[in-house]
Protein backbone atom coordinates (compact mmCIF):
# COMPACT_ATOMS: atom_id res chain seq x y z
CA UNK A 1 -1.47 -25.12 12.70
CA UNK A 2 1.87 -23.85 11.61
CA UNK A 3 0.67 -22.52 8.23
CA UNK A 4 -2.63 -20.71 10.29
CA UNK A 5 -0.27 -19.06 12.91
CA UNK A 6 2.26 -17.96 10.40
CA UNK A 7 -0.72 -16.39 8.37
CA UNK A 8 -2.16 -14.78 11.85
CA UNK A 9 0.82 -12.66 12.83
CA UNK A 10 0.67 -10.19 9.89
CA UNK A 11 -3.25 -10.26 9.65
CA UNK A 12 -2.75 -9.64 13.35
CA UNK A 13 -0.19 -6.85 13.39
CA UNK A 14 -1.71 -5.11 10.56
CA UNK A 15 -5.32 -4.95 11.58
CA UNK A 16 -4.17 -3.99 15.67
CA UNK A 17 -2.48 -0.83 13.53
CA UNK A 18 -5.33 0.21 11.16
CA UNK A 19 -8.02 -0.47 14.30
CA UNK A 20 -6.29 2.31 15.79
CA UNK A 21 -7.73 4.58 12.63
CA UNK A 22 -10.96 3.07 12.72
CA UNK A 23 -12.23 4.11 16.00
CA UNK A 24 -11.82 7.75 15.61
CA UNK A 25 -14.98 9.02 15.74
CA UNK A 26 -14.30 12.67 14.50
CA UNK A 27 -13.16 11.25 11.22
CA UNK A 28 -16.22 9.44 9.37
CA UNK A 29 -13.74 8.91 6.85
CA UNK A 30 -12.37 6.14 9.33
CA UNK A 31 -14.72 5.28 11.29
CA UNK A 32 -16.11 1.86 10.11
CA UNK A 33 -15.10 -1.43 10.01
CA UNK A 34 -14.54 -1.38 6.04
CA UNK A 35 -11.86 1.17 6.54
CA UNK A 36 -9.93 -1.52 9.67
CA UNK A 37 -11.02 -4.43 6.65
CA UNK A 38 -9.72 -2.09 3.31
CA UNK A 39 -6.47 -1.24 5.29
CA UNK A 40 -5.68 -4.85 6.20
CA UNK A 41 -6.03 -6.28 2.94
CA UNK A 42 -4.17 -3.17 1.17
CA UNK A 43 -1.26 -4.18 3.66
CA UNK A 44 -0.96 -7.70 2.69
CA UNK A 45 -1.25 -6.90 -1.04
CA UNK A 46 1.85 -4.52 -0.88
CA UNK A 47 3.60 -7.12 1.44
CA UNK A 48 2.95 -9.69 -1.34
CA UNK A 49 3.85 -7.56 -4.27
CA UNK A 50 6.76 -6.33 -2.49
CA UNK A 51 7.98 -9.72 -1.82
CA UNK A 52 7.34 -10.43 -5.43
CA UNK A 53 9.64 -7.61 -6.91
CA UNK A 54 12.44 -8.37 -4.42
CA UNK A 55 12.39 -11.92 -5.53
CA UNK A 56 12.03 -11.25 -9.51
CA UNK A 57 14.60 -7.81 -9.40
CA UNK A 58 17.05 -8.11 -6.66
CA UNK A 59 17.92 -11.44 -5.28
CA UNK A 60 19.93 -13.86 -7.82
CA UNK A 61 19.30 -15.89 -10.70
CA UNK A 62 15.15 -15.58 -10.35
CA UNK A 63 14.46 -17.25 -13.39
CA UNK A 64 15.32 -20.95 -10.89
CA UNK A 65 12.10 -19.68 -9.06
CA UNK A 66 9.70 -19.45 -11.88
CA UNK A 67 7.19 -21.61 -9.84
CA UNK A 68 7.73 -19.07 -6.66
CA UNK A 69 7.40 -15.92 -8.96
CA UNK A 70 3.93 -17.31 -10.47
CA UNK A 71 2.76 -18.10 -6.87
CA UNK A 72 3.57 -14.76 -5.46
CA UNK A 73 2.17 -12.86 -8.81
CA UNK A 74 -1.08 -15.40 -8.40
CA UNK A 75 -1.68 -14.29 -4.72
CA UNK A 76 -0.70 -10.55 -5.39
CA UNK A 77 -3.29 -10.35 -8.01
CA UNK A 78 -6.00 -12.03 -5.92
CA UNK A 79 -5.81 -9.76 -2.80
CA UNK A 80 -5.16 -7.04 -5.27
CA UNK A 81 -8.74 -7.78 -6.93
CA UNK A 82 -9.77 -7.91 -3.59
CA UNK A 83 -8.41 -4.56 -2.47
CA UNK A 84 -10.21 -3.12 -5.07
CA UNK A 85 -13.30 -4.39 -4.69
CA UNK A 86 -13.31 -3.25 -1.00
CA UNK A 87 -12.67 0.11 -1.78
CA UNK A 88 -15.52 0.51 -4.51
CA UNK A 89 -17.95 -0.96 -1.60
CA UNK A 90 -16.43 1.99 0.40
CA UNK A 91 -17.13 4.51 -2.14
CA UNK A 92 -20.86 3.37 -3.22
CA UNK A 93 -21.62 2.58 0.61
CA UNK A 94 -20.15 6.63 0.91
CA UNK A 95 -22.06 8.34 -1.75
CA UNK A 96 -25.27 6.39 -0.78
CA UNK A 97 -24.98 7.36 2.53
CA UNK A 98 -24.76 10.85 2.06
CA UNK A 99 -22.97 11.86 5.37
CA UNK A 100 -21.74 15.59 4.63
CA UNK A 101 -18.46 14.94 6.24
CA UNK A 102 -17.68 11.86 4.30
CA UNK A 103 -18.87 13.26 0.85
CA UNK A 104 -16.32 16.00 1.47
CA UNK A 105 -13.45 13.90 1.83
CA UNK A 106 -14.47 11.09 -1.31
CA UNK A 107 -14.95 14.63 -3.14
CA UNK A 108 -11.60 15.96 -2.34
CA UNK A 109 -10.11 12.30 -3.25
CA UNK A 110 -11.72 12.19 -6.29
CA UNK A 111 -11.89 15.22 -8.12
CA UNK A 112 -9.60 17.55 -5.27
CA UNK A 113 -6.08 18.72 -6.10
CA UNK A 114 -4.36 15.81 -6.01
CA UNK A 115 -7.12 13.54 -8.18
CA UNK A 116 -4.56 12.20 -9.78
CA UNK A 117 -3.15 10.06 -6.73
CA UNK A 118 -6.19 8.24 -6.94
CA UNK A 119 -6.97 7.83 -10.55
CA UNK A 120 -3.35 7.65 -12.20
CA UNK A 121 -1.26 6.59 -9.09
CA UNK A 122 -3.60 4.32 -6.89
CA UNK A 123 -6.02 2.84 -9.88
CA UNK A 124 -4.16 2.85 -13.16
CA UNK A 125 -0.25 2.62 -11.76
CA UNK A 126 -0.79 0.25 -8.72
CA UNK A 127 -4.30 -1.74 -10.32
CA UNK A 128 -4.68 -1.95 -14.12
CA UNK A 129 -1.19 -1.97 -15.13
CA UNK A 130 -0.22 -4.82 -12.60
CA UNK A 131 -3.43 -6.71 -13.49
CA UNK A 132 -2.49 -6.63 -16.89
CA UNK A 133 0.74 -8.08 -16.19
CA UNK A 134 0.07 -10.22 -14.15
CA UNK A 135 -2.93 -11.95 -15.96
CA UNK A 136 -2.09 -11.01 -19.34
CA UNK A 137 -0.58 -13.96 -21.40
CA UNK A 138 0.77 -16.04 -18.73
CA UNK A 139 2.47 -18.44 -20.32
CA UNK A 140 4.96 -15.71 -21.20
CA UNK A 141 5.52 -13.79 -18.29
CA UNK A 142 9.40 -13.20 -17.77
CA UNK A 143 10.97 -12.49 -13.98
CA UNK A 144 11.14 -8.70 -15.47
CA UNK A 145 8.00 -8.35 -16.23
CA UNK A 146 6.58 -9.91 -12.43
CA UNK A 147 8.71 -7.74 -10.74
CA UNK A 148 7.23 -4.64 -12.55
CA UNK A 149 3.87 -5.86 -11.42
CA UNK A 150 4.93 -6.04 -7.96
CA UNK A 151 7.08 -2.90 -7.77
CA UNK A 152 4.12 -1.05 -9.48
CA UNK A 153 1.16 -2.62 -7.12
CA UNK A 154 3.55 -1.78 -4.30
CA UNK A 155 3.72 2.50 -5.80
CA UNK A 156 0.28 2.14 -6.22
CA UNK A 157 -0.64 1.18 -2.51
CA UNK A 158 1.36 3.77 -1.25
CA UNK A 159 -1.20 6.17 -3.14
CA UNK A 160 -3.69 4.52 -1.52
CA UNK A 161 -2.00 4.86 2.08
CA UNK A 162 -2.17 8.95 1.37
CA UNK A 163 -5.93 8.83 -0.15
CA UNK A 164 -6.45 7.46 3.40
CA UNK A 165 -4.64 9.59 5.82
CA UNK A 166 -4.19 12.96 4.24
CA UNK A 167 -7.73 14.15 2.42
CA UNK A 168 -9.98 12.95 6.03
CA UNK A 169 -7.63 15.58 7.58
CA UNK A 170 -7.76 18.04 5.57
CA UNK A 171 -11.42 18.47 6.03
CA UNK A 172 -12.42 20.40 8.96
CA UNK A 173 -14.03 18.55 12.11
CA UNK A 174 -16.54 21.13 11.92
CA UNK A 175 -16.87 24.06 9.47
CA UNK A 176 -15.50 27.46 10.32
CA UNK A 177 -12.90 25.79 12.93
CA UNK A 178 -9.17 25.91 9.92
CA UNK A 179 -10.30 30.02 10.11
CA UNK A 180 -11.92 30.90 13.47
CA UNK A 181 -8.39 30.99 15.12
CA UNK A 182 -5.42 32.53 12.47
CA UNK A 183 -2.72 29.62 13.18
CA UNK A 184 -0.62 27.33 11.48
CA UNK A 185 -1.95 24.27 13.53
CA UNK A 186 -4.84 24.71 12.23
CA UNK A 187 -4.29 24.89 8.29
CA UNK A 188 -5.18 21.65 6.60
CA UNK A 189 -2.35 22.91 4.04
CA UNK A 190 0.59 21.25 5.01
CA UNK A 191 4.06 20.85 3.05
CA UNK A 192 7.06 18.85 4.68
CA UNK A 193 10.05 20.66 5.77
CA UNK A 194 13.47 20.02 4.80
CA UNK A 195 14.54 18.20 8.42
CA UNK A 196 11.44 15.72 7.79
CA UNK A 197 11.72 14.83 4.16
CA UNK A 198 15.88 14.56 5.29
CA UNK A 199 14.47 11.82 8.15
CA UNK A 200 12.11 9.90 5.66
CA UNK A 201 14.98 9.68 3.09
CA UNK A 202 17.16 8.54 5.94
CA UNK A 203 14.79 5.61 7.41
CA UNK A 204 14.91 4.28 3.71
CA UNK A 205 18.07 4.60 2.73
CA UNK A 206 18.66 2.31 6.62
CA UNK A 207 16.61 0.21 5.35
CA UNK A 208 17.75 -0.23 1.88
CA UNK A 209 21.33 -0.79 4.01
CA UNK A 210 20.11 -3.66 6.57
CA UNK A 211 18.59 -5.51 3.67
CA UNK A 212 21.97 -5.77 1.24
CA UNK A 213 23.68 -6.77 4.18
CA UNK A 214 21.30 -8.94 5.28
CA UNK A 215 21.68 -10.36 1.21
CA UNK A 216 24.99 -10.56 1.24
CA UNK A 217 25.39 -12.32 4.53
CA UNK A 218 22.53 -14.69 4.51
CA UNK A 219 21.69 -17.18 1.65
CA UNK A 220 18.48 -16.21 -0.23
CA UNK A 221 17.43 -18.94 -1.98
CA UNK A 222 18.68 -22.79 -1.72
CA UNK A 223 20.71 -22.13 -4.56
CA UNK A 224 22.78 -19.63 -3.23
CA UNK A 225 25.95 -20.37 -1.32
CA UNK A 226 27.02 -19.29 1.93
CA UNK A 227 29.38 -15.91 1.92
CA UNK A 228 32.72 -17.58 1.21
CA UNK A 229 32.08 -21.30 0.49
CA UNK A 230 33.56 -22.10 -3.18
């Protein structure tokens, strides 16, 4: 009962968040339940490829966890498989549906302006090159070489994250309404200004912060001694 309710809170939290995407009607893009399903799984990959990289790269001595690091790198590739299989049932369930809307935004995702988020950054960055770590020659896999796969699946999700948000907006609800009124709120060009890319930076560089100190203070691993015990 333990194991199922520690399991439930981040299925839980995660698919409350990406429910909230999938009931917006406007956006075909988002509205179905493979989107809510897709989104879930995508945010338990990263969590377990990011867990994987900060165990293999940045806490100490990871080579004492070999048995950990081929756990996490085990599950990272399974729900990564399974990430990716989701989204190519979203695709052929798009294109064989033909809904004009949704075509336009798996068009502009594709083969738009910024193709190659999805077919450098999201499939070959954050799919085949983990995969190929992961799986590839096993018996030789070094802490490095994990913590690649993780970092990179984690990149590689956060292409996936934009595919998702940014090309269903930039569509218009209905054609004719980004130039029946001239105004900037209704562009689906958008660039980030100076005071928000400042703010993003910011939030990660807090982040980056809490977690050393959080490193430093706390022990990591059973191996690791408490701050200040010889």
């Amino acid at each position: 009962m333990r194991l199922i309710s520690i399991i439930g809170i981040p299925i839980a939290l995660a698919a409350a968040t990406d429910m909230v995407f999938a009931v917006v009607k406007a956006r075909p893009a988002w509205f179905s339940p493979g989107f809510a399903l897709g989104s879930t799984v995508s945010a338990l990959t990263s969590a377990a490829a990011l867990m994987l990289f900060v165990r293999a790269m940045v806490v100490p001595a990871p080579e004492k966890d070999r048995a950990l690091l081929q756990t996490l790198a085990r599950l990272t590739g399974v729900l990564l498989v399974i990430n990716l299989f989701i989204l190519a049932v979203e695709l052929l369930t798009g294109f064989y549906g033909g809904v004009p809307d949704h075509l336009a935004v798996l068009r502009l995702t594709l083969f738009g302006p910024f193709w190659w988020v999805f077919w450098i950054l999201q499939l070959a960055v954050g799919a085949a090159l983990p995969i190929l770590l992961i799986y590839g020659r096993v018996e030789r896999a070094t802490p490095g070489r994990l913590g690649l796969a993780g970092l990179l699946v984690t990149i590689g999700l956060f292409g996936e994250r934009l595919n998702d948000v940014i090309p269903a907006q930039a569509v218009p609800v209905f054609p004719g309404l980004d130039t029946a009124v001239s105004s900037g709120r209704l562009t689906a060009l958008y660039v980030p200004n100076g005071v928000e890319w400042l703010s993003s930076w910011g939030i990660v560089a807090l982040t980056a912060l809490l977690t050393y100190f959080v490193m430093r203070r706390l022990p990591m691993v059973e191996h690791q001694s408490y701050p200040g015990e010889e």
